[in-house]
Protein backbone atom coordinates (compact mmCIF):
# COMPACT_ATOMS: atom_id res chain seq x y z
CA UNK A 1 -8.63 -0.83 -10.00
CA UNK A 2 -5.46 0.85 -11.60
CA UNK A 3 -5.40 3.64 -8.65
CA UNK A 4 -5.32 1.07 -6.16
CA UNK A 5 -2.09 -0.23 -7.78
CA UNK A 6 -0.18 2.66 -8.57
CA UNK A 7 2.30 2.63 -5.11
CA UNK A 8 3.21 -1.06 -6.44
CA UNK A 9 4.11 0.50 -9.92
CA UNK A 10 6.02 3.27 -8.66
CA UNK A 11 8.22 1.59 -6.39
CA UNK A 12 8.86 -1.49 -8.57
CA UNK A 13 8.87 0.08 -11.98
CA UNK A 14 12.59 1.16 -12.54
CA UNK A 15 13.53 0.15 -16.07
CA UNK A 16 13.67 -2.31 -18.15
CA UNK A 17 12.60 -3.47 -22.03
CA UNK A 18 10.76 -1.55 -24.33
CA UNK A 19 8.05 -3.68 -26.78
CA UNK A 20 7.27 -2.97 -29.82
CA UNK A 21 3.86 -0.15 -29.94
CA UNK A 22 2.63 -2.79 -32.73
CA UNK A 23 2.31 -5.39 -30.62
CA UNK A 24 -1.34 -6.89 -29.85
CA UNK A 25 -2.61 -6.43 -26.49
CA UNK A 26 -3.01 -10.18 -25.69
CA UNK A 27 0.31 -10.46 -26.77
CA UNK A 28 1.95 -8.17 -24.43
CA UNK A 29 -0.38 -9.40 -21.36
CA UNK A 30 0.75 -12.91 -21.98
CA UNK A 31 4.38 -12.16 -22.23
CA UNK A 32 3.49 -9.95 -18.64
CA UNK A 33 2.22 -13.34 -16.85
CA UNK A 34 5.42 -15.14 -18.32
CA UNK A 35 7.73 -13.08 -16.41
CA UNK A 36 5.37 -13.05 -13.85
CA UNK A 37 5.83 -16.98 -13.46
CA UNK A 38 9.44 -16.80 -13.96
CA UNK A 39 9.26 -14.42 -10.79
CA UNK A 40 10.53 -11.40 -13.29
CA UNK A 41 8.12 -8.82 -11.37
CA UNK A 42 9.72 -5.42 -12.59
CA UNK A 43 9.83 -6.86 -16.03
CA UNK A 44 6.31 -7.74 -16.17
CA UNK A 45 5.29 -4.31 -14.44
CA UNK A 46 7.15 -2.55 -17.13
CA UNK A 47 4.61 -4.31 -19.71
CA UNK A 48 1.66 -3.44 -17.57
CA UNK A 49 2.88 0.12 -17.67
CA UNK A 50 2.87 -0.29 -21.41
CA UNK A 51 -0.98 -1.63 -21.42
CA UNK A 52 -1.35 1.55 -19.17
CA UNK A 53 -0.52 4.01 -21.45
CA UNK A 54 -2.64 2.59 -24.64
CA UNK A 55 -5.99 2.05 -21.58
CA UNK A 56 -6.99 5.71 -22.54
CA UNK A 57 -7.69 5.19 -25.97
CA UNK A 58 -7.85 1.19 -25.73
CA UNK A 59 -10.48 -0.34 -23.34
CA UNK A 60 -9.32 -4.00 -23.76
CA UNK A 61 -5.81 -2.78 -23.17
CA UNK A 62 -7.04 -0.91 -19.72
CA UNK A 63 -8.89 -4.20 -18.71
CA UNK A 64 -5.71 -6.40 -19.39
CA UNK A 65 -3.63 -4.49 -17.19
CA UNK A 66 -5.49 -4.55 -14.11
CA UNK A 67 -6.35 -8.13 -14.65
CA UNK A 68 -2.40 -8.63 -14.15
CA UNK A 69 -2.44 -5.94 -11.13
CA UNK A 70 -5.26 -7.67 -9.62
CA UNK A 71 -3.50 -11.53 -10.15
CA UNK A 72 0.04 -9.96 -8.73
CA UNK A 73 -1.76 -8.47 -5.63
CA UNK A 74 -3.17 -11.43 -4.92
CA UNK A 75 0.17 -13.44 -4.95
CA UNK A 76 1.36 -10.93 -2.54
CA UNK A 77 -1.24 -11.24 -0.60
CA UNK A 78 -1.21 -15.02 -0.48
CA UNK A 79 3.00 -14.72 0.25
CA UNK A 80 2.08 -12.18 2.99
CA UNK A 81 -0.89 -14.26 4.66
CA UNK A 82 1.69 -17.26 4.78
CA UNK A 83 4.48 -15.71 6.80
CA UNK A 84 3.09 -12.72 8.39
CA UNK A 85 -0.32 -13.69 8.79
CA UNK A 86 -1.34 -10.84 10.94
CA UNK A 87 1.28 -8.16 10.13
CA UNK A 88 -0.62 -4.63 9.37
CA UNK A 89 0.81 -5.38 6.07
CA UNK A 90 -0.63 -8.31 5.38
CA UNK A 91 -3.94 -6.95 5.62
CA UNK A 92 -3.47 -3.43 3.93
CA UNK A 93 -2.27 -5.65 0.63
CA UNK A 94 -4.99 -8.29 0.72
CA UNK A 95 -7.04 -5.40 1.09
CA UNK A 96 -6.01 -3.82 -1.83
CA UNK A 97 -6.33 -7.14 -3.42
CA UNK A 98 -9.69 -7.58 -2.23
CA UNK A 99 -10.52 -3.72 -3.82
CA UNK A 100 -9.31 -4.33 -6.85
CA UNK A 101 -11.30 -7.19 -7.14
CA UNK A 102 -14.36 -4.70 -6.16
CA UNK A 103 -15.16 -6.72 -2.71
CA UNK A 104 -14.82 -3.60 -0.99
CA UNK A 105 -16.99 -4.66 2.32
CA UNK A 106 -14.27 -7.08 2.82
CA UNK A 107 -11.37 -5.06 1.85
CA UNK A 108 -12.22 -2.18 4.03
CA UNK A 109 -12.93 -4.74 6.81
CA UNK A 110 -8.67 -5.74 6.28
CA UNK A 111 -7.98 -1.97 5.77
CA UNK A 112 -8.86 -1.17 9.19
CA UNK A 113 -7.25 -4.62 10.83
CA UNK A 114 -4.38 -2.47 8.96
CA UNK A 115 -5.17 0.54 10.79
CA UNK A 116 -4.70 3.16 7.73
CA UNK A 117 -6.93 5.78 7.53
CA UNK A 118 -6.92 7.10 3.93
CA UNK A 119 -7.83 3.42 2.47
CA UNK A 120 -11.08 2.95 4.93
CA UNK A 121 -11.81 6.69 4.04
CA UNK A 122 -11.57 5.51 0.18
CA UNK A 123 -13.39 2.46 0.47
CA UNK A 124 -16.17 4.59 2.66
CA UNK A 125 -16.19 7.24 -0.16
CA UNK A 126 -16.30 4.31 -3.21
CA UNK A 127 -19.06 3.54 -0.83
CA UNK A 128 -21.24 6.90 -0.72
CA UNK A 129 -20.29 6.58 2.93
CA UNK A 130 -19.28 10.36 3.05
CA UNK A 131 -19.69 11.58 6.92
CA UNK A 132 -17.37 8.21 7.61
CA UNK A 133 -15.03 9.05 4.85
CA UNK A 134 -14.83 12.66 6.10
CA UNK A 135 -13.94 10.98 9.44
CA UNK A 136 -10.42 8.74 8.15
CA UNK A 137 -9.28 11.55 5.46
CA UNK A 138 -9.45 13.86 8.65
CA UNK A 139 -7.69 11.74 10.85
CA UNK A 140 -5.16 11.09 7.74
CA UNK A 141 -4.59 14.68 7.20
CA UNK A 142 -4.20 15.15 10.90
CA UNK A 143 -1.13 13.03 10.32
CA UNK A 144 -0.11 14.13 6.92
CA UNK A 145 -1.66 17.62 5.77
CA UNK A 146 0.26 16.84 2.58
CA UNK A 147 -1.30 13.75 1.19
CA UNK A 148 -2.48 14.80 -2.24
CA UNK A 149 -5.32 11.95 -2.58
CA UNK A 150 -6.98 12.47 1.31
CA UNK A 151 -6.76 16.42 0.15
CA UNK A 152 -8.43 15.58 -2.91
CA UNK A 153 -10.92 13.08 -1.89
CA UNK A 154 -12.00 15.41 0.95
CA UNK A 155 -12.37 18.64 -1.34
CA UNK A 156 -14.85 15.71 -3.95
CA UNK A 157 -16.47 15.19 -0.72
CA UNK A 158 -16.82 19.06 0.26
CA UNK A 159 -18.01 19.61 -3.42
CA UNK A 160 -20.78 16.52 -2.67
CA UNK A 161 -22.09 17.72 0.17
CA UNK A 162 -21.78 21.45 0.22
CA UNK A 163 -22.37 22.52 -3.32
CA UNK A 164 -23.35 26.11 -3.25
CA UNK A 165 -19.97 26.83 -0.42
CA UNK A 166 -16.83 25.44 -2.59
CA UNK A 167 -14.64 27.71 -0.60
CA UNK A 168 -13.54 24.53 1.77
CA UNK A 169 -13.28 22.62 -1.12
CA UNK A 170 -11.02 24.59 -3.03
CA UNK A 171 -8.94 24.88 0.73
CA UNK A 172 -8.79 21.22 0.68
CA UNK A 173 -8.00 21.15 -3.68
CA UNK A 174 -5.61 23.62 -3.66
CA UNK A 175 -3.57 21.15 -1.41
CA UNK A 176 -3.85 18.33 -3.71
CA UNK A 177 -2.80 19.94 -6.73
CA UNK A 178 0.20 21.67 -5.01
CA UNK A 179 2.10 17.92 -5.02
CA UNK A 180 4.74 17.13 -7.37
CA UNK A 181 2.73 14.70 -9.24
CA UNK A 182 -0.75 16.13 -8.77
CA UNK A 183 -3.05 13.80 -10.77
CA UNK A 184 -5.16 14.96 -13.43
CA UNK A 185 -8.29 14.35 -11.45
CA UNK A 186 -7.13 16.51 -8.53
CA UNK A 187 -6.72 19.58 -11.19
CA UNK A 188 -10.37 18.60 -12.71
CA UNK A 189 -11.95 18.56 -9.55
CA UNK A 190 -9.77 21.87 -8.75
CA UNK A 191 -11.32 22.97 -11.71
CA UNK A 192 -14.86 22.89 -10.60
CA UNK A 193 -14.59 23.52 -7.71
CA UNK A 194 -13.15 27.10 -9.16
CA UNK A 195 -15.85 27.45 -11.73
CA UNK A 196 -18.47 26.85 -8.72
CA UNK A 197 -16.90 29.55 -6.93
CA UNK A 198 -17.05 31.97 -10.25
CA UNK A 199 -13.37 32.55 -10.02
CA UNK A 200 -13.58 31.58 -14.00
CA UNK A 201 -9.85 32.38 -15.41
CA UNK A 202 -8.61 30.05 -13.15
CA UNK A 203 -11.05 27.25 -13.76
CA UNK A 204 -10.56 27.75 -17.22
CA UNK A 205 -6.59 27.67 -16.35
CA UNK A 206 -7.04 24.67 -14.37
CA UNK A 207 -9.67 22.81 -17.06
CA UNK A 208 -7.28 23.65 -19.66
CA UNK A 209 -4.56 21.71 -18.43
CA UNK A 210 -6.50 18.63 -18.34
CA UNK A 211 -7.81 18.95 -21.62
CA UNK A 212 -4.16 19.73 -22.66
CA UNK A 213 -3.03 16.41 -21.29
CA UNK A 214 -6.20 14.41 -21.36
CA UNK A 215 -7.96 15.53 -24.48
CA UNK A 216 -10.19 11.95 -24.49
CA UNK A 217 -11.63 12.52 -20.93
CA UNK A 218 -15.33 13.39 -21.35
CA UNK A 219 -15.67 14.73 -17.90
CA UNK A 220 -13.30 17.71 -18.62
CA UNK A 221 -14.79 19.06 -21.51
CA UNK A 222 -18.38 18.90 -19.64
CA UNK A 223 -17.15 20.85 -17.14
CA UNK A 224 -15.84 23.33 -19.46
CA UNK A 225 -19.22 23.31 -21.79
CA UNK A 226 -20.03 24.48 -18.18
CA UNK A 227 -17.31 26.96 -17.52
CA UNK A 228 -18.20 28.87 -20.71
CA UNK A 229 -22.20 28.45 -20.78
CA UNK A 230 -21.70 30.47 -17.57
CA UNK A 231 -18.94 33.08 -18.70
CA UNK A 232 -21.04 33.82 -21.75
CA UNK A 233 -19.58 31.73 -24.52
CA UNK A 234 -22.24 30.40 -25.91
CA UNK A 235 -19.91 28.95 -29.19
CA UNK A 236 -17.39 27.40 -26.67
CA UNK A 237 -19.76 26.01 -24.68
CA UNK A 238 -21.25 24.48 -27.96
CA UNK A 239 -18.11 23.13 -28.79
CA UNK A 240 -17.62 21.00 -25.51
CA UNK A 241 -21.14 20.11 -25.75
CA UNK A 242 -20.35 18.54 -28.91
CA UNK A 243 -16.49 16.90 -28.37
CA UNK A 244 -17.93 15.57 -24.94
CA UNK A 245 -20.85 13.49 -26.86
CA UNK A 246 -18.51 12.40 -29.59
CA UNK A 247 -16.20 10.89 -26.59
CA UNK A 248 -18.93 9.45 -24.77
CA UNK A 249 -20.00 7.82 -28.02
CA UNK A 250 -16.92 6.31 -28.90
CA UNK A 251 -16.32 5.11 -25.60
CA UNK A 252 -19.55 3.13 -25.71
CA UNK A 253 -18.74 1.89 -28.89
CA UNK A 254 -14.95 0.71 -27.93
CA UNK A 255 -16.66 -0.51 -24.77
CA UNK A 256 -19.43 -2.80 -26.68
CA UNK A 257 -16.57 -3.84 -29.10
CA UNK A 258 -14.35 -5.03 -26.51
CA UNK A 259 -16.38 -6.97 -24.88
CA UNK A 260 -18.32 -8.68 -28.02
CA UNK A 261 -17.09 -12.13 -29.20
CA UNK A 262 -15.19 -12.57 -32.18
CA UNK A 263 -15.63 -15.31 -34.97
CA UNK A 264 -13.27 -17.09 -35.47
């Protein structure tokens, strides 16, 4: 839901207050749908970017802000749809409305009225339609060879589908983690893709730097309980075994707690 936001945040986000870390989530979401009403749409993004940055560690704060995201894309939408009805984007945004709201039959039905390739190929891939999704990132890339997410999406893909030859995958990885602001999930994937290949110090480079910056991700330190159970270190793989079932733990028991009613 977040990722289908993040253009919106970058090109509106410029600025603006700082609230206090103390602050309770519902307090900060409710101040975000204030501004929203008073049509104060950087202001409240700059909120939502402060719910971002607690949803690692915070469930309920994660689920707040892409409540907001989900309620501003619609609004968009709904402006859009009333004075350029069929404009291409008109239906790329209630698209993206429509997939963060998880209808993604109908949002990748408006993301080709759109015409753009890379959101039909995400939708296909959130889909497990990979030989489609294959088809748009292609046709993207044909277009832009540079776009870090249809690089990355089609090395997942290439990993997916052709397990035991992660040499096209790492062609297509590579790419994606060679952009400015190369997610964390691009040098994951990068990650494996290396370890799959047995070209170890730089999966371990690559997994590092994840870990580094996302030491609560789960997925990371599996894949390096991975990395080292097949270079031989048995007490570092033992290690990740162990911090990757503690984090999956906790995040089941954040999970249940967010979600369980309090007494009042």
């Amino acid at each position: 839901m977040l990722l289908v936001m993040a253009p919106i945040l970058t090109m509106l986000v410029t600025g603006g207050q700082q609230r206090p870390a103390a602050q309770s989530v519902d307090a900060i979401a409710a101040q975000a749908r204030e501004l929203i009403g008073q049509k104060k749409i950087t202001d409240a993004l700059n909120l939502i970017v402060e719910l971002q940055k607690r949803g690692s560690s915070d469930p309920e704060a994660e689920f707040a802000a892409g409540e907001i995201l989900q309620e501003l894309a619609a609004i968009r939408a709904e402006q859009l749809q009333r004075i350029a009805p069929d404009s291409a984007e008109a239906h790329e945004l209630l698209g993206k409305s429509l997939e963060s709201q998880g209808k993604l039959e109908e949002a990748l039905a408006e993301y080709r009225r759109a015409g753009v390739h890379f959101l039909i190929g995400n939708v296909d891939w959130k889909l497990k339609k990979m030989e489609d999704a294959q088809l748009e990132f292609g046709e993207e890339l044909k277009k832009n060879p540079h776009h870090a997410m249809a690089n990355l999406r089609m090395g997942q893909i290439l990993l997916d589908t052709q397990r035991d030859s992660p040499a096209q995958a790492i062609l297509y990885l590579r790419e994606a983690v060679t952009d400015a602001p190369a997610s964390l999930e691009a040098h994951r994937e990068f990650g494996k893709a290396l370890r799959l290949a047995h070209q170890y110090p730089e999966a371990e480079k690559e997994l590092q730097l994840v870990e580094s910056r996302a030491p609560n991700d789960p997925t990371v330190h599996a894949q390096l309980a991975a990395l080292y159970k097949e270079m031989g270190e048995q007490e570092k793989a033992r290690a990740e075994i162990t911090i990757h079932a503690r984090l999956l733990r906790e995040k089941l028991e954040a999970s249940q707690k967010a979600h369980t009613p309090q007494n009042p």
